[in-house]
Protein backbone atom coordinates (compact mmCIF):
# COMPACT_ATOMS: atom_id res chain seq x y z
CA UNK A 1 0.00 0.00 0.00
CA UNK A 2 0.60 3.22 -0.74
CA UNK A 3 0.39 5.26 2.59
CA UNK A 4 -0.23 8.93 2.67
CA UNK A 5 -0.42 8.61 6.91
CA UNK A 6 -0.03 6.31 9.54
CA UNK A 7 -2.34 8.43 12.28
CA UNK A 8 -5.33 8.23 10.85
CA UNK A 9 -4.17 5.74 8.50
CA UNK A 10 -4.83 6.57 5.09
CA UNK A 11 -3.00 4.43 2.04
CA UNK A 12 -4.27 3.86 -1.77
CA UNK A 13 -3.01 0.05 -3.08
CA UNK A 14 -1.01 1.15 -5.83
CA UNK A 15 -2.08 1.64 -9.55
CA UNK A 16 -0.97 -2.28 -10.66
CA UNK A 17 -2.74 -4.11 -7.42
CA UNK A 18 -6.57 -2.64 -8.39
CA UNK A 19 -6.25 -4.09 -12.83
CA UNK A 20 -6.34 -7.84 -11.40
CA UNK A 21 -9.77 -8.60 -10.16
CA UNK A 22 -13.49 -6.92 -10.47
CA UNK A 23 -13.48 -7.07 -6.53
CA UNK A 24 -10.57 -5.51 -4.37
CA UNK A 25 -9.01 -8.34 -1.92
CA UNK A 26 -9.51 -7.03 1.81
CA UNK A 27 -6.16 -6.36 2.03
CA UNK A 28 -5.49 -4.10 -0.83
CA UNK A 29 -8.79 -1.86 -0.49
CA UNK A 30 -7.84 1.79 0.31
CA UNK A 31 -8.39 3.21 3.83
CA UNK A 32 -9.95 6.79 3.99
CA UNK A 33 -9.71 7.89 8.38
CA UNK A 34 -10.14 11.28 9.64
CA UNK A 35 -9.19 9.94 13.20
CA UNK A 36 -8.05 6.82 14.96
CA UNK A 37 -9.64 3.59 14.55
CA UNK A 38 -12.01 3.22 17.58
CA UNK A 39 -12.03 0.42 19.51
CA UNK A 40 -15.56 -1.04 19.86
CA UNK A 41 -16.78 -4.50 21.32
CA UNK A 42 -19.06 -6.15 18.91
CA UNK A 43 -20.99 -7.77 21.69
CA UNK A 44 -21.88 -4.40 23.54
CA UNK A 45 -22.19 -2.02 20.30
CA UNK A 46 -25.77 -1.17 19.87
CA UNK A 47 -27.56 0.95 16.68
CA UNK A 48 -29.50 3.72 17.75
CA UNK A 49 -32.39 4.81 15.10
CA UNK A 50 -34.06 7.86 16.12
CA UNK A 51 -35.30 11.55 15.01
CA UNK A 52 -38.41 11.73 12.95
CA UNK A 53 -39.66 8.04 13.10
CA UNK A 54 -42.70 6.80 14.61
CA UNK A 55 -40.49 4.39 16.93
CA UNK A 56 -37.03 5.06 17.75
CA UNK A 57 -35.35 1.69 17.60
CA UNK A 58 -32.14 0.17 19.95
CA UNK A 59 -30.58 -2.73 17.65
CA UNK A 60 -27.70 -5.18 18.94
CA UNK A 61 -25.87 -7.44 15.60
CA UNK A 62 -28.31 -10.53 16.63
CA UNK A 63 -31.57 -8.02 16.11
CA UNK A 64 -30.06 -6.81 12.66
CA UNK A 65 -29.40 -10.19 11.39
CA UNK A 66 -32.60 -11.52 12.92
CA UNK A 67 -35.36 -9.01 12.40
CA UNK A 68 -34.38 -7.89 8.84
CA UNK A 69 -33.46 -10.01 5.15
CA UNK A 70 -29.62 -9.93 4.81
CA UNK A 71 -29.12 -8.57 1.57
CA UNK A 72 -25.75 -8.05 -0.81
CA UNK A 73 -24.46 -5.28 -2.85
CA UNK A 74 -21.67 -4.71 -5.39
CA UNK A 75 -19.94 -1.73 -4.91
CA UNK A 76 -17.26 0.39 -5.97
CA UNK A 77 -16.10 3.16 -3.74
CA UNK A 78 -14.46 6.11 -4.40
CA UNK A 79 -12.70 8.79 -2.29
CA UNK A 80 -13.21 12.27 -3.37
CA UNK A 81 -10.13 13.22 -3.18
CA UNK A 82 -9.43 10.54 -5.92
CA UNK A 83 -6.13 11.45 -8.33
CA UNK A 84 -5.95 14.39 -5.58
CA UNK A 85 -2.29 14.31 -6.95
CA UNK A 86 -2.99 15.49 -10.28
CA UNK A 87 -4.46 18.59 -9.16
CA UNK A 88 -1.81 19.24 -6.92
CA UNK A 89 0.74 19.40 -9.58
CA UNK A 90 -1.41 21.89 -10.40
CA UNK A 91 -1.28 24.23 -7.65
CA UNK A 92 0.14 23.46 -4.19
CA UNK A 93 -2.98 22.02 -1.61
CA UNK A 94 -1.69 22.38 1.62
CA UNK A 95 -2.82 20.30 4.82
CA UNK A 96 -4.03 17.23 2.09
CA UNK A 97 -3.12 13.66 1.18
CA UNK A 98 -1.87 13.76 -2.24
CA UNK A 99 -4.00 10.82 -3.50
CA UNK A 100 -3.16 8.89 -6.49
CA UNK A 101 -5.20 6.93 -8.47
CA UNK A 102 -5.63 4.48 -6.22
CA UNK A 103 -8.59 5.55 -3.32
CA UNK A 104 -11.26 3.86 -5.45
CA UNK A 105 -12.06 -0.09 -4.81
CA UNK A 106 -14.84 -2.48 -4.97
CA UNK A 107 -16.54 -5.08 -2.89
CA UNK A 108 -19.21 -7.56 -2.22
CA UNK A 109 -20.83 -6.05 0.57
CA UNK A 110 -23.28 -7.67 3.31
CA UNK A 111 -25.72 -6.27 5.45
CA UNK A 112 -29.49 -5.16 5.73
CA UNK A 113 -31.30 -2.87 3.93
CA UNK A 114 -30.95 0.50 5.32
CA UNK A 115 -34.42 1.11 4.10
CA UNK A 116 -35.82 -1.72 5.89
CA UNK A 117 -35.11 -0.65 9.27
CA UNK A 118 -36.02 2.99 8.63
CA UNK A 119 -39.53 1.26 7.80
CA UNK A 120 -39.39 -1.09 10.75
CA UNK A 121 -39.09 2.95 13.08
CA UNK A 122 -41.66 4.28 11.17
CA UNK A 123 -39.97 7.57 8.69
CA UNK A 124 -41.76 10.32 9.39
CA UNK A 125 -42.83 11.83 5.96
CA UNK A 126 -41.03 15.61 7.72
CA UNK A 127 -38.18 13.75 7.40
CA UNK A 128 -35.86 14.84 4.32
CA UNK A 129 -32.53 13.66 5.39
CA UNK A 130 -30.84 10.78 6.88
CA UNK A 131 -27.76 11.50 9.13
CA UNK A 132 -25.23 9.11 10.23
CA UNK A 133 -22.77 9.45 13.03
CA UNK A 134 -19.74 7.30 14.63
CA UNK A 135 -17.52 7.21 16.92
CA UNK A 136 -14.03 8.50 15.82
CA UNK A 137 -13.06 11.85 16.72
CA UNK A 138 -11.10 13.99 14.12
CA UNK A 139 -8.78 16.53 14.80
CA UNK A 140 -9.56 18.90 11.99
CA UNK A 141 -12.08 20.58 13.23
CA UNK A 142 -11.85 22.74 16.02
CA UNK A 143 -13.24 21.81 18.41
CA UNK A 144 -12.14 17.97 17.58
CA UNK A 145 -15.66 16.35 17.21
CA UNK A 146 -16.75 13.17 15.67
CA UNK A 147 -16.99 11.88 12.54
CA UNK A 148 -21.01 12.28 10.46
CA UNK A 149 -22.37 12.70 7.54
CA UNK A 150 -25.68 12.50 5.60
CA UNK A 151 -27.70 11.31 2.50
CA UNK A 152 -31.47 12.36 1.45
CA UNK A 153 -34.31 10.34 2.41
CA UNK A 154 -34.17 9.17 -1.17
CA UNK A 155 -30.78 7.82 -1.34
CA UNK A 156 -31.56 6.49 1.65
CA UNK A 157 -34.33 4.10 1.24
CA UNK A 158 -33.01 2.89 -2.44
CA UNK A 159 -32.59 -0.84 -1.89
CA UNK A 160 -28.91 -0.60 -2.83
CA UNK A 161 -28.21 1.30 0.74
CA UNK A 162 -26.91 -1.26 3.31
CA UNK A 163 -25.74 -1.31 6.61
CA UNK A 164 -23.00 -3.67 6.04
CA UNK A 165 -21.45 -6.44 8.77
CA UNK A 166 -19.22 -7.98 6.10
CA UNK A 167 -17.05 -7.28 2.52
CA UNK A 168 -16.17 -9.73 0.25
CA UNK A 169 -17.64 -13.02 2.57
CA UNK A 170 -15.83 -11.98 5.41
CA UNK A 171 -16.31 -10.10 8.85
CA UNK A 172 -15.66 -6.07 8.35
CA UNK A 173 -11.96 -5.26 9.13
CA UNK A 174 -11.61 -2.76 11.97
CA UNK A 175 -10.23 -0.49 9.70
CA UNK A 176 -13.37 -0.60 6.87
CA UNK A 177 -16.09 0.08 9.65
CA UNK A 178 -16.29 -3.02 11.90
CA UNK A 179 -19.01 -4.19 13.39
CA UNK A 180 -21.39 -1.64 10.81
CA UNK A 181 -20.75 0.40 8.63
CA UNK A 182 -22.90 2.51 6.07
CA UNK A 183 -22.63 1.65 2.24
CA UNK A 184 -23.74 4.71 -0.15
CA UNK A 185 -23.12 2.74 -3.66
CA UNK A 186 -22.55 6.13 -6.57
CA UNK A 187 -21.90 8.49 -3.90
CA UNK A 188 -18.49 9.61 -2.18
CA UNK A 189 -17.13 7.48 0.18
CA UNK A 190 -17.16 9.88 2.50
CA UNK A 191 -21.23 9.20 2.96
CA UNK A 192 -20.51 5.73 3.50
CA UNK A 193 -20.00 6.12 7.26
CA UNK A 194 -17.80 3.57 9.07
CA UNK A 195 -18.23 2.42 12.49
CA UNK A 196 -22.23 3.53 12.56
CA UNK A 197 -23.59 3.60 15.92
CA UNK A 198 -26.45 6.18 15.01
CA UNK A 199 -28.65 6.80 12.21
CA UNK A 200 -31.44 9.95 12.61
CA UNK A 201 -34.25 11.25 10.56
CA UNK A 202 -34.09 15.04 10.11
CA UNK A 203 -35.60 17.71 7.75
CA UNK A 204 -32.20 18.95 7.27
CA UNK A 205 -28.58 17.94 6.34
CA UNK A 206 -26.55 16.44 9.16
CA UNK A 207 -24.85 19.51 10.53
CA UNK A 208 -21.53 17.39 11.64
CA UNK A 209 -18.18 19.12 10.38
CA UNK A 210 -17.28 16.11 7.37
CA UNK A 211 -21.26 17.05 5.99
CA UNK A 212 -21.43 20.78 6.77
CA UNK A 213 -17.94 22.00 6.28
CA UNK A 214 -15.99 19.31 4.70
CA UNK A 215 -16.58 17.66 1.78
CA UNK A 216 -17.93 20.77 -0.04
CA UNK A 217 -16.45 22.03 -3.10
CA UNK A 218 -14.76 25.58 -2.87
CA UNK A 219 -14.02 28.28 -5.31
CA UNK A 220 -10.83 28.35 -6.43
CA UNK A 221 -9.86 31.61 -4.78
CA UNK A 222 -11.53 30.50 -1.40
CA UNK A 223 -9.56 30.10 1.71
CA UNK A 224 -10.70 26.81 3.49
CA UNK A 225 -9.94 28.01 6.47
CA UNK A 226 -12.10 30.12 6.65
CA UNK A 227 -15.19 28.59 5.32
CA UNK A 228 -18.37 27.99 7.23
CA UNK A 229 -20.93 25.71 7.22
CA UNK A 230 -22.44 25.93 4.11
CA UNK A 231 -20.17 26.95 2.19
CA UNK A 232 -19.66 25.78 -1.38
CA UNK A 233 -21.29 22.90 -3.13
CA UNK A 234 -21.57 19.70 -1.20
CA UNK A 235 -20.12 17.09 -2.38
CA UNK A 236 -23.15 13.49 -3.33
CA UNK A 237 -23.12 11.93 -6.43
CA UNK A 238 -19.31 10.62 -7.97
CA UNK A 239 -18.40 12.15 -10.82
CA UNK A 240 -17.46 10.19 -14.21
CA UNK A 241 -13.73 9.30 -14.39
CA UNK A 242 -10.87 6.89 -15.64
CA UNK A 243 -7.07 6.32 -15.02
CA UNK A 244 -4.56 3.68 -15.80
CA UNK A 245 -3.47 1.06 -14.01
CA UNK A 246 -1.09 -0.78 -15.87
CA UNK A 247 1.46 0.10 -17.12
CA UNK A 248 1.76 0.89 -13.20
CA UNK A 249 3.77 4.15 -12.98
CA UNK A 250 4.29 7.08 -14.18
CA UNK A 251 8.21 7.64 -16.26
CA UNK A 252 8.40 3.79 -16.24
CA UNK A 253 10.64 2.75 -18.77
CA UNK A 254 8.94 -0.29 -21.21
CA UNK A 255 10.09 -1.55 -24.38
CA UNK A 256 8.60 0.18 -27.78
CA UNK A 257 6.34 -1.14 -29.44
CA UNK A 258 2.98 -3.46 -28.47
CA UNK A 259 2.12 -2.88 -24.75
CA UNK A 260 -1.26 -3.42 -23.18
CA UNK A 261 -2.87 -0.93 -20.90
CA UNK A 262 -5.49 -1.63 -18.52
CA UNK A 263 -7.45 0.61 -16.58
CA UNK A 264 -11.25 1.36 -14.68
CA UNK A 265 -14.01 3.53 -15.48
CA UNK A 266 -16.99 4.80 -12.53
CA UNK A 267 -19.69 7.05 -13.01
CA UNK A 268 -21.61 7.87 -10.54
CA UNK A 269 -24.94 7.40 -9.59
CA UNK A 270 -26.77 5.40 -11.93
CA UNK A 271 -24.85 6.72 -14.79
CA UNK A 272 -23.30 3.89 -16.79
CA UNK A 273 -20.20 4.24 -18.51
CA UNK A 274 -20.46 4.15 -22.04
CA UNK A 275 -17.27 4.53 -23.72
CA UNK A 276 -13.45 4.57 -23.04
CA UNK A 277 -11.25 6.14 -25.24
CA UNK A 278 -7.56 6.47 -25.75
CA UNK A 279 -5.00 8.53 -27.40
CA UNK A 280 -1.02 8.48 -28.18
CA UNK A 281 -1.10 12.08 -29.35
CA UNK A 282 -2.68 14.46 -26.68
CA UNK A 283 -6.13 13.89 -28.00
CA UNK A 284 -5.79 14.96 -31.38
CA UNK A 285 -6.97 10.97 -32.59
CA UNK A 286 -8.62 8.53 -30.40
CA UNK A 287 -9.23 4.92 -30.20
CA UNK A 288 -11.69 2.79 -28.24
CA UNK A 289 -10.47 0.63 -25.57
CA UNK A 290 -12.47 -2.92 -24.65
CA UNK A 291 -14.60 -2.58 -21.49
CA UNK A 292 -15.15 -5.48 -20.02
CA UNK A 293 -18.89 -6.58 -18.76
CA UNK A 294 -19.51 -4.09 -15.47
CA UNK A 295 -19.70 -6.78 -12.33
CA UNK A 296 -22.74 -5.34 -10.77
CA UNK A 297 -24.96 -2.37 -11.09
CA UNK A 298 -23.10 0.06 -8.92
CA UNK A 299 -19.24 -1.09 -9.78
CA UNK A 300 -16.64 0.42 -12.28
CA UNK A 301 -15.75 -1.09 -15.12
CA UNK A 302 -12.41 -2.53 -16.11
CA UNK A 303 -11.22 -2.01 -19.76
CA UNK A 304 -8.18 -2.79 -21.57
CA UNK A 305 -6.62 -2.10 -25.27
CA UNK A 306 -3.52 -2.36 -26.85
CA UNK A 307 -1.15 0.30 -27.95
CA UNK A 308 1.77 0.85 -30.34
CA UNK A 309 4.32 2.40 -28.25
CA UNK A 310 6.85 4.86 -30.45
CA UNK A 311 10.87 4.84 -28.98
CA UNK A 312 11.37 7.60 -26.75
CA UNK A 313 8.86 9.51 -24.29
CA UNK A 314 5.36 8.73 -24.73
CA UNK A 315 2.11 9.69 -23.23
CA UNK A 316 -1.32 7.62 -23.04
CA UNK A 317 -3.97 9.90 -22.70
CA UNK A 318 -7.34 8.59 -21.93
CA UNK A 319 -10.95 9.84 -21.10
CA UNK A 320 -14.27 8.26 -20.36
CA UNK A 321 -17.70 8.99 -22.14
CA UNK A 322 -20.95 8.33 -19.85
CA UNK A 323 -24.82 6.85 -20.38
CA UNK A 324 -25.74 10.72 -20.74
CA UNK A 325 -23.63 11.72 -23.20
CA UNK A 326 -21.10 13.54 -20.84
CA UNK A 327 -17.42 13.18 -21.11
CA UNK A 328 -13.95 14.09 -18.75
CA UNK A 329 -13.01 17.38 -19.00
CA UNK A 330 -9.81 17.71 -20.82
CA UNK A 331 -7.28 19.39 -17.71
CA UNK A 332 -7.11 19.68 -14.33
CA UNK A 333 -6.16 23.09 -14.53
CA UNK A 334 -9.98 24.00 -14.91
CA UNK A 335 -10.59 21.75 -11.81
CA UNK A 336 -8.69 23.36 -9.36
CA UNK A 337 -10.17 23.47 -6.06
CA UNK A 338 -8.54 24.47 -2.58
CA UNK A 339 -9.37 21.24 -1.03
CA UNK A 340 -8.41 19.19 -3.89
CA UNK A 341 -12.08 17.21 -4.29
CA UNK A 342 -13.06 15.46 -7.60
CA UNK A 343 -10.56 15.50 -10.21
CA UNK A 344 -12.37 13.72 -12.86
CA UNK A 345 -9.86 15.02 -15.74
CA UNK A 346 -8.17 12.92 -18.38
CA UNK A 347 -6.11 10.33 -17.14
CA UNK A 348 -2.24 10.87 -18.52
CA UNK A 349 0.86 8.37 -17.96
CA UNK A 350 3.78 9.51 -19.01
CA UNK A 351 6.32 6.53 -20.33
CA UNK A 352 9.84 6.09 -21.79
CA UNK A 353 10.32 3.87 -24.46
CA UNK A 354 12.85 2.12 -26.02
């Protein structure tokens, strides 16, 4: 792993260890923490459900798995400070992990139906938003406070919401949320709140810092220190984007000549993505790259083509088109943002050949 910090561990696999398999292997999915990993005893954690429901519920593990259908989701999940790095070359971004392409994976995830147990409390139909909120405290914001975020009701109670005990067949990891954990599939991980011990109907937004504050997409000339709650454009749906992972980095020297490259497409939502297309020449002439069958509804896509690599420095270029017609923009000069959120530009890797 690639890892950006040890306390709160963040790391991104690298670019090579994600173009193997549809689903991540536990041990290669990236960690996004804003604070330590608490320590919480499965046996005693309980799952408050309260606000605007007819009947605030108290839920151990047993009474999840026992009053409710276990259900399964595919799901990619996506930082969004994705490719963070690319804007950063950009235009310093001070105080953030410089995130490759890397803090996107996917998994078979386990759980119940968040829907199903906001209609076992009884959703008030006041209710607009659905906040989540955990245990670990952050240090960014001052005061320290912990970690919440929120979706609308409508996100919400879509059936591909869970509250997920388990990834990929096995118990959740401490450090991916265990024992519960929140699964947004299309949205930012960042509304896919880890160790979940409460979950409350409001008519507005959660007001924690990583929903109110964080998360929110600044002008360019904005100073994040000083923003409010508020501020900017909050941060839901993933946006479209691509990148290469193999060849695996960028400068690598490879021989001219044939050389496959493999890479993912996401777009968020329920966009699908439509098309990937790459180019030797900056984008003046494109071809089409294979994409392989998409795994599940809510996953990215693999694809794959191969190139003709000329001696010398070379640069594969490549973009993504979605189900609505809407493409990558071209830099990530026009993308610049003082937190460094949602670089969706072209993908570049830069070779030498010969």
């Amino acid at each position: 792993m690639v890892v950006h910090e040890r306390e709160p561990f963040n790391a991104e696999p690298p670019r090579g260890a994600l173009g193997e398999e549809e689903l991540t292997p536990l041990d290669t999915f990236y960690v996004r923490n804003h604070g330590p990993v608490p320590a919480l005893d499965p046996a005693a954690w309980r799952l408050t459900v309260d606000g605007l429901v007819e009947r605030p519920l108290e839920l151990s593990l047993d009474a999840l798995r026992e009053r409710f259908e276990e259900a399964e989701v595919v799901a990619t999940l996506q930082c969004a400070g994705n490719r963070r790095a690319g804007l950063a070359d950009v235009r310093d971004i001070p105080g953030e992990d410089p995130w490759g392409p890397g803090a996107t994976s996917t998994a078979r995830w386990s759980g119940v139906r968040l829907a199903d147990v906001l209609a076992a409390a009884g959703l008030l139909p006041q209710a607009a938003h659905i906040a989540f909120a955990a245990p670990d405290v952050s240090t960014i914001p001052d005061p320290p406070q912990p970690y919440g975020g929120s979706v609308p009701v409508a996100k919400a109670c879509s059936a591909e919401v869970l509250l997920a005990w388990a990834m990929n067949g096995r118990p959740l990891p401490p450090v991916h949320g265990a024992p519960l954990r929140v699964v947004v599939p299309g949205w930012i991980g960042a509304r896919s709140v880890k160790w979940l011990q409460r979950v409350t109907a409001r008519r507005e937004p959660s007001d924690a810092y990583f929903q109110a504050t964080a998360y929110r997409l600044l002008p360019a000339d904005a100073d994040p220190a000083h923003a409010g709650p508020g501020d900017g454009i909050s941060l839901g749906p993933i946006a479209l984007n691509c990148d290469i992972l193999r060849p695996g980095q960028q400068h690598t020297r490879l021989p001219a000549g044939p050389t496959e490259v493999v890479g993912y497409a996401l777009a968020g939502d329920d966009r699908t993505v439509a098309r990937v297309d790459v180019s030797l020449d900056g984008g003046l002439t494109w071809t089409q790259a294979d994409l392989a069958p998409r795994p599940a509804r809510w996953t990215w896509q693999l694809w794959r083509t191969t190139v003709e690599l000329p001696p010398g420095e070379a640069e594969i270029t490549v973009r993504a088109w979605d189900s609505t017609g809407a493409t990558q923009p071209e830099s990530p000069a026009h993308l610049w943002n003082p937190k460094g959120y949602a670089n969706n530009s072209w993908a570049r890797l830069r070779l030498v050949c010969g």
